[in-house]
Protein backbone atom coordinates (compact mmCIF):
# COMPACT_ATOMS: atom_id res chain seq x y z
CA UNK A 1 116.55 -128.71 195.80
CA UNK A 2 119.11 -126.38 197.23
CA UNK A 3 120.37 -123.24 194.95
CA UNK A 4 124.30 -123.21 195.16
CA UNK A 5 126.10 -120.21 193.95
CA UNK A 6 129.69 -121.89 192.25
CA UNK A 7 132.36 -118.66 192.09
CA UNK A 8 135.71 -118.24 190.05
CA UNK A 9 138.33 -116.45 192.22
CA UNK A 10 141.67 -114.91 190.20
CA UNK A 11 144.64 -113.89 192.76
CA UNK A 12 144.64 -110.70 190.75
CA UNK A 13 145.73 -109.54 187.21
CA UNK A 14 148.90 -111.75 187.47
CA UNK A 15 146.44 -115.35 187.91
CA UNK A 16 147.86 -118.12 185.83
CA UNK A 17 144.26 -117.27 183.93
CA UNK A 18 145.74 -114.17 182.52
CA UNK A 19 149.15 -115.32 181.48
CA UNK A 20 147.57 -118.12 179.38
CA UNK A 21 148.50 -118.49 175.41
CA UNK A 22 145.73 -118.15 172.92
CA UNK A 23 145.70 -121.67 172.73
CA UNK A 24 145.22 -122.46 176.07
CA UNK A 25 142.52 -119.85 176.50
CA UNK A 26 140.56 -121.38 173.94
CA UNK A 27 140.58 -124.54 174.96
CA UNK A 28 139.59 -123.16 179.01
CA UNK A 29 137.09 -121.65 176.81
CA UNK A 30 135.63 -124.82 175.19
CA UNK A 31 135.73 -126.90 178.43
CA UNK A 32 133.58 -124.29 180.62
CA UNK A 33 131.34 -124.54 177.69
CA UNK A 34 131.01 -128.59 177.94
CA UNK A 35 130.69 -128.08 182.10
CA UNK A 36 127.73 -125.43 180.63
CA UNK A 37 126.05 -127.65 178.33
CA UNK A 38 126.35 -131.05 180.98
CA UNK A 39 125.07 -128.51 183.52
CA UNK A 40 121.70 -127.65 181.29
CA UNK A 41 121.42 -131.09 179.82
CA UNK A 42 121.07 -132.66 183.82
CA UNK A 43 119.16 -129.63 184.78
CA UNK A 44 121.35 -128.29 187.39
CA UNK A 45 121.92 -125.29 185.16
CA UNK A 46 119.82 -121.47 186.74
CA UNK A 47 122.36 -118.98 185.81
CA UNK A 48 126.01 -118.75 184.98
CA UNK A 49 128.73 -116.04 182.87
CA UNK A 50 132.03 -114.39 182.65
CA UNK A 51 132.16 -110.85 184.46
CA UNK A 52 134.42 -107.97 182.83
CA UNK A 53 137.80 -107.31 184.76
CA UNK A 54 136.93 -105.26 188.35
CA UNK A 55 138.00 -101.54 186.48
CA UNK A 56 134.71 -101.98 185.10
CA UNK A 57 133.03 -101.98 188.18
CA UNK A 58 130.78 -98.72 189.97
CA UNK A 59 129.49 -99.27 193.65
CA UNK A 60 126.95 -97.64 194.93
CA UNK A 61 126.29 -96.97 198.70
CA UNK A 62 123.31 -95.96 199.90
CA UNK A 63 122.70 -94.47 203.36
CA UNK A 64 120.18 -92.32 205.12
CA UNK A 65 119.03 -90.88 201.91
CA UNK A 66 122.39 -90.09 200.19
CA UNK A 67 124.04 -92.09 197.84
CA UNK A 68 127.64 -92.28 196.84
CA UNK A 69 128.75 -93.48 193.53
CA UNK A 70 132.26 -94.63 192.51
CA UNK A 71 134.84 -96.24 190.04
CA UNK A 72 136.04 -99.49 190.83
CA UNK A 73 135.21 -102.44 193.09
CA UNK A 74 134.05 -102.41 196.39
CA UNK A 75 136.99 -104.29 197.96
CA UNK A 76 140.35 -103.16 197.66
CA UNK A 77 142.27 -106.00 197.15
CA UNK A 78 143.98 -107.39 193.83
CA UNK A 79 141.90 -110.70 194.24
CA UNK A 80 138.54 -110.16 192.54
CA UNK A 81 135.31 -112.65 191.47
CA UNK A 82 135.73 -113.71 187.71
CA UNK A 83 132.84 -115.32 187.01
CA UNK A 84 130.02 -117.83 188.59
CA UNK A 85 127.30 -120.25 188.22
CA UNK A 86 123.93 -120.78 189.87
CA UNK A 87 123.28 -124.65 190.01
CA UNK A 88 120.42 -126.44 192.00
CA UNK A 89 121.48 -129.54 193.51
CA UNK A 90 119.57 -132.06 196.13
CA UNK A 91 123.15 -131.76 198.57
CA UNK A 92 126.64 -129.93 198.98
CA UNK A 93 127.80 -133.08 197.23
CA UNK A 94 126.52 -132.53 194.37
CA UNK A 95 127.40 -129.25 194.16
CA UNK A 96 130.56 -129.99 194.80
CA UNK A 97 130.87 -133.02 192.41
CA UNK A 98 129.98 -129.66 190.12
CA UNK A 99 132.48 -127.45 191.35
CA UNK A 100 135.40 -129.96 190.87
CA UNK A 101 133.75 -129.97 186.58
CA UNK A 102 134.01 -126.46 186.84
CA UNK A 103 137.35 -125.55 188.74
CA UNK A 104 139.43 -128.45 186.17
CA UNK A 105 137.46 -126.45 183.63
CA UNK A 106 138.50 -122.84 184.31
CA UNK A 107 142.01 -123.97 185.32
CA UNK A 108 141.19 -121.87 188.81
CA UNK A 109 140.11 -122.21 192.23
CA UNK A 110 135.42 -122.19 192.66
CA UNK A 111 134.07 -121.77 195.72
CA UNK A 112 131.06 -123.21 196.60
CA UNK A 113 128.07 -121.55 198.38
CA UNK A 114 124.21 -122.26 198.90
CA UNK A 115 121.73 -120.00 198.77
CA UNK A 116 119.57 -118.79 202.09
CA UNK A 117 116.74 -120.80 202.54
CA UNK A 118 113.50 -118.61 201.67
CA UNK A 119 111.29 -117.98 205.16
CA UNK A 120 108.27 -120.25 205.31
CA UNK A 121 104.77 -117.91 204.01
C-alpha cells in the first residue's frame, strides 16, 4: 500500500478556523477525533496531529558547514500547514475518499500527497 501524507492548509491567522466560537471548535474538535478513530479502526491510520501556530517555528539551514538558525517559518507567507495525517491506502482514491472525512471534519481545505516510492535494495 501507498503512504499518503493528508495536510490542513489555513489562509492565515484570519481562516474561518480561527474565528470559530467555542462551540464550534469543539465540535471540529470531536469530528477530527471520529475521522481519527475510523482511520485506526480500518487501519489506514500511521501518523497524524495538530501543529502549534507558525511563531513557534525555528528553521535551520545548513550549508557548507555553517548553519543558520532562526525564528519563524521558513516561508514567508500568511498561509501556513496546520496540521496532517499519514494514511496508507491501496490508491489515490482512497486517500482521497479520506481526505473528503477529514477536510468536512476540520471545516478546511487537505491536500493530498503520496509518499516517494522507496528504491528497490
Amino acid at each position: 500500500m501507498t503512504q499518503y501524507m493528508l495536510s490542513v492548509h489555513h489562509d492565515g491567522l484570519d481562516d474561518a478556523a480561527f474565528q470559530m466560537s467555542e462551540e464550534d471548535m469543539q465540535a471540529t474538535f470531536k469530528a477530527v477525533d471520529e475521522v481519527n478513530a475510523e482511520m485506526m479502526a480500518t487501519g489506514a491510520w500511521v501518523f497524524g496531529g495538530g501543529l502549534e501556530m507558525p511563531s513557534s517555528a525555528t528553521t535551520v539551514r545548513a550549508h557548507e558547514g555553517d548553519r543558520l538558525i532562526t525564528d519563524g517559518p521558513f516561508a514567508e507567507t500568511k498561509e501556513f500547514l496546520g496540521g496532517f495525517w499519514v494514511i496508507e491506502a491501496p490508491d489515490l482514491d482512497a486517500a482521497l475518499a479520506w481526505a473528503t472525512k477529514a477536510s468536512a471534519a476540520c471545516r478546511g481545505p487537505v491536500e493530498v500527497r503520496p509518499f516517494q516510492a522507496e528504491p528497490e535494495a
